[in-house]
Protein backbone atom coordinates (compact mmCIF):
# COMPACT_ATOMS: atom_id res chain seq x y z
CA UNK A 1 -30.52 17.52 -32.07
CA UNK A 2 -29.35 18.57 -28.57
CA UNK A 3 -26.06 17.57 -27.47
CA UNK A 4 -25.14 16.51 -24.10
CA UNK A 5 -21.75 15.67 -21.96
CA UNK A 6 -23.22 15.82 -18.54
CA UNK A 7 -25.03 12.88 -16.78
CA UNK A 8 -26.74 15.02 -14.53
CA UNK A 9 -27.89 17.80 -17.21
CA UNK A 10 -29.42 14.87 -19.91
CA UNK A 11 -31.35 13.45 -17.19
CA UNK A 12 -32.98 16.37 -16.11
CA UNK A 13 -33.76 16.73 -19.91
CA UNK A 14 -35.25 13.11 -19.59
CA UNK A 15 -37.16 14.22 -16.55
CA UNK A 16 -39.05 17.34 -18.72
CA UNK A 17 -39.95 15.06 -21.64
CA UNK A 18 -41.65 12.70 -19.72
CA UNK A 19 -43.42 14.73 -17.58
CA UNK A 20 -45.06 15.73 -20.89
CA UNK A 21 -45.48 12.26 -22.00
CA UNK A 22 -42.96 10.99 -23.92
CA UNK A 23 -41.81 7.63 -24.55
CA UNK A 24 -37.89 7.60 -24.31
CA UNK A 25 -35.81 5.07 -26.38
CA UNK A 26 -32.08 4.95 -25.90
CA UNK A 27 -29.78 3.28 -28.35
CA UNK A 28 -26.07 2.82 -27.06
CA UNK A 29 -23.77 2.57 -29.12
CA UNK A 30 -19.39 3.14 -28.62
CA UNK A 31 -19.43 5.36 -31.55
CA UNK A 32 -17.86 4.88 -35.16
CA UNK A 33 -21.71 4.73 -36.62
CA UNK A 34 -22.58 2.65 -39.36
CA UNK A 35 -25.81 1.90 -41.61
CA UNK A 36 -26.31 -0.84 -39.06
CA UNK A 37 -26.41 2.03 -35.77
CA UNK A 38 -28.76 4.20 -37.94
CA UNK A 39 -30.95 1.08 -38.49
CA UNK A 40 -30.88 0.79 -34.32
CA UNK A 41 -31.70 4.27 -34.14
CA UNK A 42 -34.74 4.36 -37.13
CA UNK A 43 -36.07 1.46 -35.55
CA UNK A 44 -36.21 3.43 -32.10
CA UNK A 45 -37.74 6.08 -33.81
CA UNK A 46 -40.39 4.68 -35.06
CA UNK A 47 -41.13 3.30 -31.83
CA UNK A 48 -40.63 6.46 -29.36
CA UNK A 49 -41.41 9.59 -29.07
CA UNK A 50 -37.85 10.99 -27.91
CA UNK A 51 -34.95 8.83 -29.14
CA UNK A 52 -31.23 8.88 -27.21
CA UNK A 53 -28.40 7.90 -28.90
CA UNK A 54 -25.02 7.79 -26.42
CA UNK A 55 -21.79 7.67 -27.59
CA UNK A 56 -19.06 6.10 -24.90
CA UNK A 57 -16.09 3.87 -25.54
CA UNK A 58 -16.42 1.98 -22.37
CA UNK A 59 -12.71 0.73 -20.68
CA UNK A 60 -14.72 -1.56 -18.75
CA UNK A 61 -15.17 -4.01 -21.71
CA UNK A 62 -12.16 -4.49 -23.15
CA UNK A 63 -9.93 -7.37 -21.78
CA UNK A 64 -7.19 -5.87 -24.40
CA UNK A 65 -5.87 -2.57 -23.62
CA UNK A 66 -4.56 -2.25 -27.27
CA UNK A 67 -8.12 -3.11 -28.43
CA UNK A 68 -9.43 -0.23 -26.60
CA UNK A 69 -6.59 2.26 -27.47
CA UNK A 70 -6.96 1.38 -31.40
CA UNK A 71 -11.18 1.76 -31.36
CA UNK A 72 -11.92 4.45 -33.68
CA UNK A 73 -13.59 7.78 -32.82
CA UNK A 74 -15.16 9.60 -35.56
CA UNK A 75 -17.05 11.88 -33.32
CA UNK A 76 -17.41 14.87 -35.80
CA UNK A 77 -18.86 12.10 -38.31
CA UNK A 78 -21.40 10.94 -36.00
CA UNK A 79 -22.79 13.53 -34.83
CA UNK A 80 -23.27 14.62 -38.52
CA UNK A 81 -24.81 11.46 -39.36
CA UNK A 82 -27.24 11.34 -36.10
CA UNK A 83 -28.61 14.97 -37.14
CA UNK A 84 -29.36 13.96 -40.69
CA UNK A 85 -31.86 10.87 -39.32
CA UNK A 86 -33.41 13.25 -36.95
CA UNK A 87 -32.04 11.51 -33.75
CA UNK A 88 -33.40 13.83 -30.45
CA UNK A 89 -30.28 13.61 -28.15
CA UNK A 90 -26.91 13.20 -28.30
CA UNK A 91 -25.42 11.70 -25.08
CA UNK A 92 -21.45 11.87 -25.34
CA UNK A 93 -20.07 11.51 -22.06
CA UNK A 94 -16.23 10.81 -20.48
CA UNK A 95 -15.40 8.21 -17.93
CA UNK A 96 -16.61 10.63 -15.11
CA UNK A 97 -19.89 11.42 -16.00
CA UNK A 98 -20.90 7.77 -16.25
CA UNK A 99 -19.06 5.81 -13.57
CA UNK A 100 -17.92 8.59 -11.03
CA UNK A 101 -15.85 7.48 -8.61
CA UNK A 102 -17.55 4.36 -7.80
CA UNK A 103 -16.70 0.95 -8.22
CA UNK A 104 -17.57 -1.73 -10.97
CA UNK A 105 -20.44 -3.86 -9.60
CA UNK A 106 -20.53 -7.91 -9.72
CA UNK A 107 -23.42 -8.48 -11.88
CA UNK A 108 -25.11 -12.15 -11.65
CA UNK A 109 -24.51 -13.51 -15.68
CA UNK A 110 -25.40 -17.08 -15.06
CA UNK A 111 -23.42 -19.34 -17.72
CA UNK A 112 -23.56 -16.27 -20.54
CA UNK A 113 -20.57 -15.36 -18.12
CA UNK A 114 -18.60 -18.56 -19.14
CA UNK A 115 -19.11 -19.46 -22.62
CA UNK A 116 -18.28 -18.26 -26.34
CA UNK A 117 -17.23 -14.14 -26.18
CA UNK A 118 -17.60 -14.42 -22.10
CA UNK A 119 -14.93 -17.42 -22.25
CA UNK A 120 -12.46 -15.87 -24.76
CA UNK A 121 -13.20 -11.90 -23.49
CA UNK A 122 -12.69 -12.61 -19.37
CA UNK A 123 -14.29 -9.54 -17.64
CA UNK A 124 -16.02 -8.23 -20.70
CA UNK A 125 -19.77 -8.77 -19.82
CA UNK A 126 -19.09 -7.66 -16.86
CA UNK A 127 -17.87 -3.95 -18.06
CA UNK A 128 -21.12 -4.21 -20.79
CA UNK A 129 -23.52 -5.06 -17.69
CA UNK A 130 -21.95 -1.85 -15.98
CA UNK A 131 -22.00 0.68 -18.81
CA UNK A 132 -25.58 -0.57 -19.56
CA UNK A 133 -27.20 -0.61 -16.02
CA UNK A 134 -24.90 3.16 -15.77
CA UNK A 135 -26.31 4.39 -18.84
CA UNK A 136 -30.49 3.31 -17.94
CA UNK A 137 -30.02 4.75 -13.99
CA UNK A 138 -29.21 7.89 -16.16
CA UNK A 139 -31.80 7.97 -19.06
CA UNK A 140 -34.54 5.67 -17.38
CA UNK A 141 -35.99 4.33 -21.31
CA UNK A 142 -38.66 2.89 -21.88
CA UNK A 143 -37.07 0.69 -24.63
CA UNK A 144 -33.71 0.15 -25.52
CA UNK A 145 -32.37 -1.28 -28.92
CA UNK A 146 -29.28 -3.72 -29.38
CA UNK A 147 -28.51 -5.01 -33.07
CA UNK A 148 -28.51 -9.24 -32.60
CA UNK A 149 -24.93 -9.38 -34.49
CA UNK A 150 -23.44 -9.45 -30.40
CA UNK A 151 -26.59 -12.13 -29.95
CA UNK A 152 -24.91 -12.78 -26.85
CA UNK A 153 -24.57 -9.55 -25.39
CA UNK A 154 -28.19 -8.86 -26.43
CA UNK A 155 -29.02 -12.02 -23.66
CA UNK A 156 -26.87 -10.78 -21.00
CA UNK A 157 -28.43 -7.26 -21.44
CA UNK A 158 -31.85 -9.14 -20.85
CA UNK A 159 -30.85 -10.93 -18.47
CA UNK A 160 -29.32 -8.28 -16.51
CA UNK A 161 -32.34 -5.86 -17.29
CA UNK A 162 -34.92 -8.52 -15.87
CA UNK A 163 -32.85 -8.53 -12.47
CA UNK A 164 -32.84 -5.09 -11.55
CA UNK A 165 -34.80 -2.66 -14.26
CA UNK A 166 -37.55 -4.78 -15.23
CA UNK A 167 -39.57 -1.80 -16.52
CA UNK A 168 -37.42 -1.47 -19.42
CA UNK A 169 -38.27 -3.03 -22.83
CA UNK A 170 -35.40 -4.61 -24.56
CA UNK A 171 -35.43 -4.63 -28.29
CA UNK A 172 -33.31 -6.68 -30.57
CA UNK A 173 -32.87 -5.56 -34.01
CA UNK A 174 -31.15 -8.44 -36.64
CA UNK A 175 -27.89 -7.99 -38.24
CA UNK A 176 -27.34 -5.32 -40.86
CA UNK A 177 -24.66 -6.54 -43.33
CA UNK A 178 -23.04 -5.15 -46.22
CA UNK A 179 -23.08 -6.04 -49.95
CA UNK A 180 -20.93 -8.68 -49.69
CA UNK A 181 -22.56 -10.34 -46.70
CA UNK A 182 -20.11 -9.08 -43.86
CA UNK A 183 -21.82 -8.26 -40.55
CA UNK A 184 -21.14 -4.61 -40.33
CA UNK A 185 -19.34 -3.55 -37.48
CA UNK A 186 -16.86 -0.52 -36.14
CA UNK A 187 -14.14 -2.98 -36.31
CA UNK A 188 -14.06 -3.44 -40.15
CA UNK A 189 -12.86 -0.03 -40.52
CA UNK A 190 -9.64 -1.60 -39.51
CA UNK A 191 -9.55 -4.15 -42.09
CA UNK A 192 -6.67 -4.11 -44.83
CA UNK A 193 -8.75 -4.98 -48.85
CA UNK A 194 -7.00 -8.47 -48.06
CA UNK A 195 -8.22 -8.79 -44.76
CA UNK A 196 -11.51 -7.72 -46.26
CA UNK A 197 -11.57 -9.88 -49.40
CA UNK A 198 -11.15 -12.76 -46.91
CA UNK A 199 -13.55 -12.12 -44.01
CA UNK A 200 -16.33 -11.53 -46.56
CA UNK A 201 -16.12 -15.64 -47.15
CA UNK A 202 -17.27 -16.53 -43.56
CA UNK A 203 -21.09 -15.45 -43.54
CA UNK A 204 -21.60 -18.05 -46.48
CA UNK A 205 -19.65 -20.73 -44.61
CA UNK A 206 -22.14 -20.09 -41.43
CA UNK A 207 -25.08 -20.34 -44.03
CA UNK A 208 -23.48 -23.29 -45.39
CA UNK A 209 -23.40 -25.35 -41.99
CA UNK A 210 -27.63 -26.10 -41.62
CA UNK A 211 -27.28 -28.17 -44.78
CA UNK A 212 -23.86 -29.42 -43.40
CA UNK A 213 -25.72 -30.73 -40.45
CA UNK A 214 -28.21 -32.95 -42.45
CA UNK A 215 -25.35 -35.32 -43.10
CA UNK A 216 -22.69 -34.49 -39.91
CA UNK A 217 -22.91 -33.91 -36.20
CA UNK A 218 -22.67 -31.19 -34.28
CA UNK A 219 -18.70 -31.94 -33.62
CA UNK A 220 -17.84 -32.52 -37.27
CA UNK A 221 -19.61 -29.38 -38.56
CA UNK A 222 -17.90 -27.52 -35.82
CA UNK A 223 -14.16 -29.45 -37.46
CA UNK A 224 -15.52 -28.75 -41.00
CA UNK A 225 -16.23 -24.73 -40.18
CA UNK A 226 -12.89 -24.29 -38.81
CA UNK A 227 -10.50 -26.37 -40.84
CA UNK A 228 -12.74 -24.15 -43.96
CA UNK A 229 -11.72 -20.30 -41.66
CA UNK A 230 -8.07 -21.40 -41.39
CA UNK A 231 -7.34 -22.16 -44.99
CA UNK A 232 -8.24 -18.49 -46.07
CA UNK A 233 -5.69 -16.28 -46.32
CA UNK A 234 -5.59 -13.71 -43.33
CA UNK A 235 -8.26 -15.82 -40.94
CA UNK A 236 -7.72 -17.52 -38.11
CA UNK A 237 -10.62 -19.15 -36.72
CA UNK A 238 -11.24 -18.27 -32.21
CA UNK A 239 -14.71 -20.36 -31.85
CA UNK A 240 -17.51 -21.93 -33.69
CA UNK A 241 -20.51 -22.93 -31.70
CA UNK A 242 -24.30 -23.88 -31.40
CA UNK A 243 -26.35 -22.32 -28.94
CA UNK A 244 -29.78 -22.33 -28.23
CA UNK A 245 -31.34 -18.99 -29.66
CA UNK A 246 -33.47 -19.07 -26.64
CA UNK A 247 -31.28 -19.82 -23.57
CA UNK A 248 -27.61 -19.97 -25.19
CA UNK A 249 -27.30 -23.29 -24.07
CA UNK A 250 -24.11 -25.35 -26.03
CA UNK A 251 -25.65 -27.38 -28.62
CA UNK A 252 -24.57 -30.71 -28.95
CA UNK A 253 -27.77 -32.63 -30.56
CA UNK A 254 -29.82 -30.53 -32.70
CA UNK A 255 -32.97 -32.69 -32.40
CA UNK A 256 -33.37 -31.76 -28.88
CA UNK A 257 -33.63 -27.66 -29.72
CA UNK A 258 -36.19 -26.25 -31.78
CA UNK A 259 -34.19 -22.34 -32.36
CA UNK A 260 -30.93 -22.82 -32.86
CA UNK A 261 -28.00 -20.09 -33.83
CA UNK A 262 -24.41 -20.46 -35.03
CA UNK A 263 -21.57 -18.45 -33.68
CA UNK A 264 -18.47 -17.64 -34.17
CA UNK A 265 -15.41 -15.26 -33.55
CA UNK A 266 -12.03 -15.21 -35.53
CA UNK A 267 -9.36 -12.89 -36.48
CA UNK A 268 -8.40 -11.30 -39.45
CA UNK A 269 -5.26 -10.57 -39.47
CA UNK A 270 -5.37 -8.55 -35.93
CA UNK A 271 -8.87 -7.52 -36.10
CA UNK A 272 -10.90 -9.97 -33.96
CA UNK A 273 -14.63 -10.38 -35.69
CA UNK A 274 -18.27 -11.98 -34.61
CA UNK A 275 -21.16 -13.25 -36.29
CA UNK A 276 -24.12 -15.37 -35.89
CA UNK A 277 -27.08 -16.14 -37.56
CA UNK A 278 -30.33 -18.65 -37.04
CA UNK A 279 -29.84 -22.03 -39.02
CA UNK A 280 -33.22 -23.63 -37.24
């Protein structure tokens, strides 16, 4: 696997491969790798010739400075785990090589801007659409993989994509959980065994509200899921919504939507976690 820091030396890498024909995927990920990265990363292989894995904590998309400051870096580990799944290139940049000395750009998000993690996380999208557009201007894939557990970054990504690099396939790849049912994520490696313990509980309560909504509405399933988050110990429930799988429209009436998901974020105790899953 060939490691490399500079923006200007991987894309001249990029350049060579497909002048010989090579179809590039890129994976991005902020590092920490788990199983569900490495499932990104296989799936990418298996459609691409050359695969590109970066690694870049972006600033850009954290609203909380102390959210940033306490993301792990396992850098050493990564790269260790990248080489043993045969992954191409290594992109592992600083703040330089990707942004420069230019400005963030306004990117047009529509209402994904102003609802669920773009409500609670003000500016957030905005630093993903950056670090995303950054990050294809400098590898130019032909695909590009995104696991579904952020669903909703997934859509902006699309949306984005469609605007201004049309050319470029987006894949998403479904949620990789562990043996207990948790959505895997960086984040978890900050979880206490209480913290844990409890979290583990909320993927069956989001299976649990399809047949919840045979007998309630939309509103009372939403009352049911949170009242059910804040009585385990450690949790403290942020948002639980429907959305349309298709547009991310609120869902207030399930009849009128034929693909419907269920989100939701919450704390435990200061780690801030997402899921979602399809219920129709």
């Amino acid at each position: 696997m060939k490691v490399f820091q500079s923006a200007g030396q991987i894309h001249a890498e990029i350049n060579f491969l497909r002048s010989q024909g090579k179809k590039i995927g890129l994976v991005p990920t902020m590092g920490a790798l788990h199983i569900g990265h490495i499932k990104l990363i296989e799936r990418a292989l298996m459609a691409c010739d050359t695969v590109v894995c970066s690694i870049f904590v972006n600033p850009l998309q954290f609203n909380n400075p102390d959210d940033f400051n306490k993301y792990p870096s396992t850098i050493a580990k990564d790269t260790q785990m990248l080489e043993e799944i045969d992954c191409h290139l290594l992109f592992h940049p600083n703040y330089e090589q990707v942004y420069g000395h230019s400005e963030p750009k306004e990117y047009d998000l529509g209402h994904l801007n102003d609802m669920m993690e773009g409500l609670y996380r003000p500016g957030h999208f905005q630093g993903v659409a950056n670090v995303v557009m950054r990050f294809f201007e400098i590898v130019q894939p032909d695909m590009a993989f995104f696991g579904l557990k952020d669903y909703q970054q997934y859509m902006v990504i699309k949306k984005v994509t469609a605007q201004h690099l049309p050319q470029i396939q987006i894949m998403g790849v479904e949620t990789i959980r562990d043996e207990k049912g948790l959505a895997l994520s960086s984040r978890n490696l900050r979880l206490s065994a209480e913290e844990y313990t409890s979290a583990v509980k909320v993927p069956a309560l989001l299976r649990q509200v399809k047949e919840k909504l045979a007998e309630l509405s939309v509103a009372e399933v939403k009352t049911w899921f949170e009242k059910k988050v804040n009585k385990i110990p450690h949790l403290k429930n942020e948002y639980i919504e429907l959305a349309d799988a298709d547009t991310l429209e609120l869902v207030t009436d399930v009849s009128n939507h034929s693909h419907i998901r269920v989100f939701t974020a919450f704390y435990a105790g200061e780690v801030r976690l997402i899921d979602n899953m399809s219920i129709a």
